[in-house]
Protein backbone atom coordinates (compact mmCIF):
# COMPACT_ATOMS: atom_id res chain seq x y z
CA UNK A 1 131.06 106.15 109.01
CA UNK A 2 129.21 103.18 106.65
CA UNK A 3 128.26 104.35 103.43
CA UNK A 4 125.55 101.35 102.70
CA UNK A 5 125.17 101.23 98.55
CA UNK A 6 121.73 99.58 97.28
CA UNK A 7 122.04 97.31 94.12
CA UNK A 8 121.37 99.58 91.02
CA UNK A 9 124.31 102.00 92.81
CA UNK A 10 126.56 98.85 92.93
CA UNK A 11 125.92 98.05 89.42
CA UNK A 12 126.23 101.51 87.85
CA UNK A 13 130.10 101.36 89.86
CA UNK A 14 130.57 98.08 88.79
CA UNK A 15 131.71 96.64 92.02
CA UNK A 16 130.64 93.16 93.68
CA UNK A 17 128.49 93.42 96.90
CA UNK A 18 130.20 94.93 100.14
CA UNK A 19 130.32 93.49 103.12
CA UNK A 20 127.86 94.04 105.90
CA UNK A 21 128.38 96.56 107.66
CA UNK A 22 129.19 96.45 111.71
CA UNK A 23 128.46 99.99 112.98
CA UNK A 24 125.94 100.21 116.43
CA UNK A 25 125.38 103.99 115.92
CA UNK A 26 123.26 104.91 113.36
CA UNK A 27 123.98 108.43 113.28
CA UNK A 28 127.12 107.15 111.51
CA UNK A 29 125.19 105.23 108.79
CA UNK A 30 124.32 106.76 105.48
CA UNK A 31 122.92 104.47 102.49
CA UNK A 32 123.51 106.09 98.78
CA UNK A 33 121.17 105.03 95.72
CA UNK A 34 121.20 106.02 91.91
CA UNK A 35 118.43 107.30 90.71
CA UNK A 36 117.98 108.88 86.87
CA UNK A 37 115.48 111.37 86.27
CA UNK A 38 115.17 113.10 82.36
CA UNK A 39 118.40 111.20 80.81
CA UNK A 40 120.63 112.27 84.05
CA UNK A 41 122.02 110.06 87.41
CA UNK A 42 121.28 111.91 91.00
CA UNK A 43 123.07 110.55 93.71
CA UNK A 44 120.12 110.03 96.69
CA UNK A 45 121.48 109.70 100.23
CA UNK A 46 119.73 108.84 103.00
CA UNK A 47 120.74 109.27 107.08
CA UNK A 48 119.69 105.73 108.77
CA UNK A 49 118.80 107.08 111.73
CA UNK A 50 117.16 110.56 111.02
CA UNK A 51 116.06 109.70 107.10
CA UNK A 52 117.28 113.00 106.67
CA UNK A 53 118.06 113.15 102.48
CA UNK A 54 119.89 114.89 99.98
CA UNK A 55 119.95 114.52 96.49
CA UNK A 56 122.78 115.46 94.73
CA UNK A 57 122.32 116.26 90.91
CA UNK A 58 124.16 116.72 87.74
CA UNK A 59 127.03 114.50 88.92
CA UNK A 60 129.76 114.28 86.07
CA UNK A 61 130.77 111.10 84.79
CA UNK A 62 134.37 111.22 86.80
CA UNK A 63 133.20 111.74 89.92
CA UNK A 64 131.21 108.60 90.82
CA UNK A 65 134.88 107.27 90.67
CA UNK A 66 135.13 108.39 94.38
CA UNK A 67 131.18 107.97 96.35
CA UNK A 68 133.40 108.74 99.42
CA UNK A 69 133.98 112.43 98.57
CA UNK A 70 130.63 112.86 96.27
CA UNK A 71 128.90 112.07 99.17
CA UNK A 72 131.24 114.36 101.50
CA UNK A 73 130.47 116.90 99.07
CA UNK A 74 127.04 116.34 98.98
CA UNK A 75 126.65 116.69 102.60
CA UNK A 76 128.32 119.56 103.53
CA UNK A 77 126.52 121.69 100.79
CA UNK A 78 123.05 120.17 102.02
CA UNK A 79 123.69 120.85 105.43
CA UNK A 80 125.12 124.26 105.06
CA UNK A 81 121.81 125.09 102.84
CA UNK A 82 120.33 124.02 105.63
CA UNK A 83 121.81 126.51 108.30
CA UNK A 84 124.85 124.18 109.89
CA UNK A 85 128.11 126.50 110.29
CA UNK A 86 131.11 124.25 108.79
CA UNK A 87 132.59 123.59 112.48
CA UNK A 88 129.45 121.36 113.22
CA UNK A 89 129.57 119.43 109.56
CA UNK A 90 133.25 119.44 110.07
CA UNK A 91 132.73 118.01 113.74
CA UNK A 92 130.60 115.36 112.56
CA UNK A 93 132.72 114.03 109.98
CA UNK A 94 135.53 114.01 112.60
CA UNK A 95 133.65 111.95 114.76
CA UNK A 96 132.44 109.38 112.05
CA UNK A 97 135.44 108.96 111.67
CA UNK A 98 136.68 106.41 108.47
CA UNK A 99 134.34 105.87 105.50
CA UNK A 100 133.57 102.35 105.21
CA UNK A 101 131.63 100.99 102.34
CA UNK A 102 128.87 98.59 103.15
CA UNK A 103 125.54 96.94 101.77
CA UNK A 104 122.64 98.57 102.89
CA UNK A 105 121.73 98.89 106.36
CA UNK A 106 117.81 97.89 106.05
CA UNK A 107 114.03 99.06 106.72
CA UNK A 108 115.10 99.02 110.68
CA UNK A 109 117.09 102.10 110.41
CA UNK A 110 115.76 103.59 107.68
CA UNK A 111 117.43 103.08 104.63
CA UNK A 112 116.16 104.63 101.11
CA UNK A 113 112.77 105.43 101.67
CA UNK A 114 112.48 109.00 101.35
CA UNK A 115 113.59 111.32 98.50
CA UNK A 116 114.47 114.88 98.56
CA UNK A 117 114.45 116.75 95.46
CA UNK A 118 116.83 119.86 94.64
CA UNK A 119 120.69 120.64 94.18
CA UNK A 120 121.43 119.31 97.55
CA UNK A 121 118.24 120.12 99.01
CA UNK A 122 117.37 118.08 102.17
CA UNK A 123 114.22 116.52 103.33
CA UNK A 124 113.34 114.51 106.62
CA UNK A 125 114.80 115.01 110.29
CA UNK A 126 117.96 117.20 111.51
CA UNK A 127 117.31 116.38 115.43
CA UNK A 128 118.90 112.83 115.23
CA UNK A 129 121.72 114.05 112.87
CA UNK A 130 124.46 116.20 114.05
């Protein structure tokens, strides 16, 4: 699975750019944004090829040390919120398989376009998802 970060989410983790990223299927492409709203940083993630979003809020300071399992973490409460038994998330993530960071993966598949707004709330498309 990529994990595409835009520029202000590279900055904030004060890392250089990541490579491209190589992945065909973009049900295995995610790209994660930082966004601050009242004084506080939300993570934003975005599904390439559904533009299905979560937004995951009130992220202490240690745990943007590891985007890898914020995100995990971020998913699996969004999508059980939204109904998925944890056997299908789990299922998923199996068949993702690694976490790769990458640069964004662009307008073509849908990268951050679309915000949902909530704990982990989700907004856009579950058919192309899981």
């Amino acid at each position: 699975m990529e994990l595409g970060l835009t520029f202000p989410l590279q900055r904030f983790l004060h890392q250089k750019p990541p490579p491209y990223g190589g992945e065909s299927d973009r049900r295995f492409c995610w790209d994660l944004h930082i966004i601050a709203l009242r004084g506080r940083k939300y993570l934003l993630a975005v599904h390439c090829h559904s533009r299905y979003t979560f937004v995951r809020f009130d992220v202490p300071g240690l745990r943007w040390a590891d985007p890898p399992a914020l995100f995990r973490t971020g998913l699996s409460d969004s999508l059980t919120a939204t109904g998925f038994a944890p056997a299908q998330i789990n299922t998923y993530l199996q068949v993702a398989g690694e976490v790769r960071i990458t640069r964004t993966h662009g307008a073509a598949g849908g990268s951050v376009s679309q915000s949902g707004m909530g704990g982990c709330a989700g907004a856009g498309h579950l058919s192309g998802l899981l």
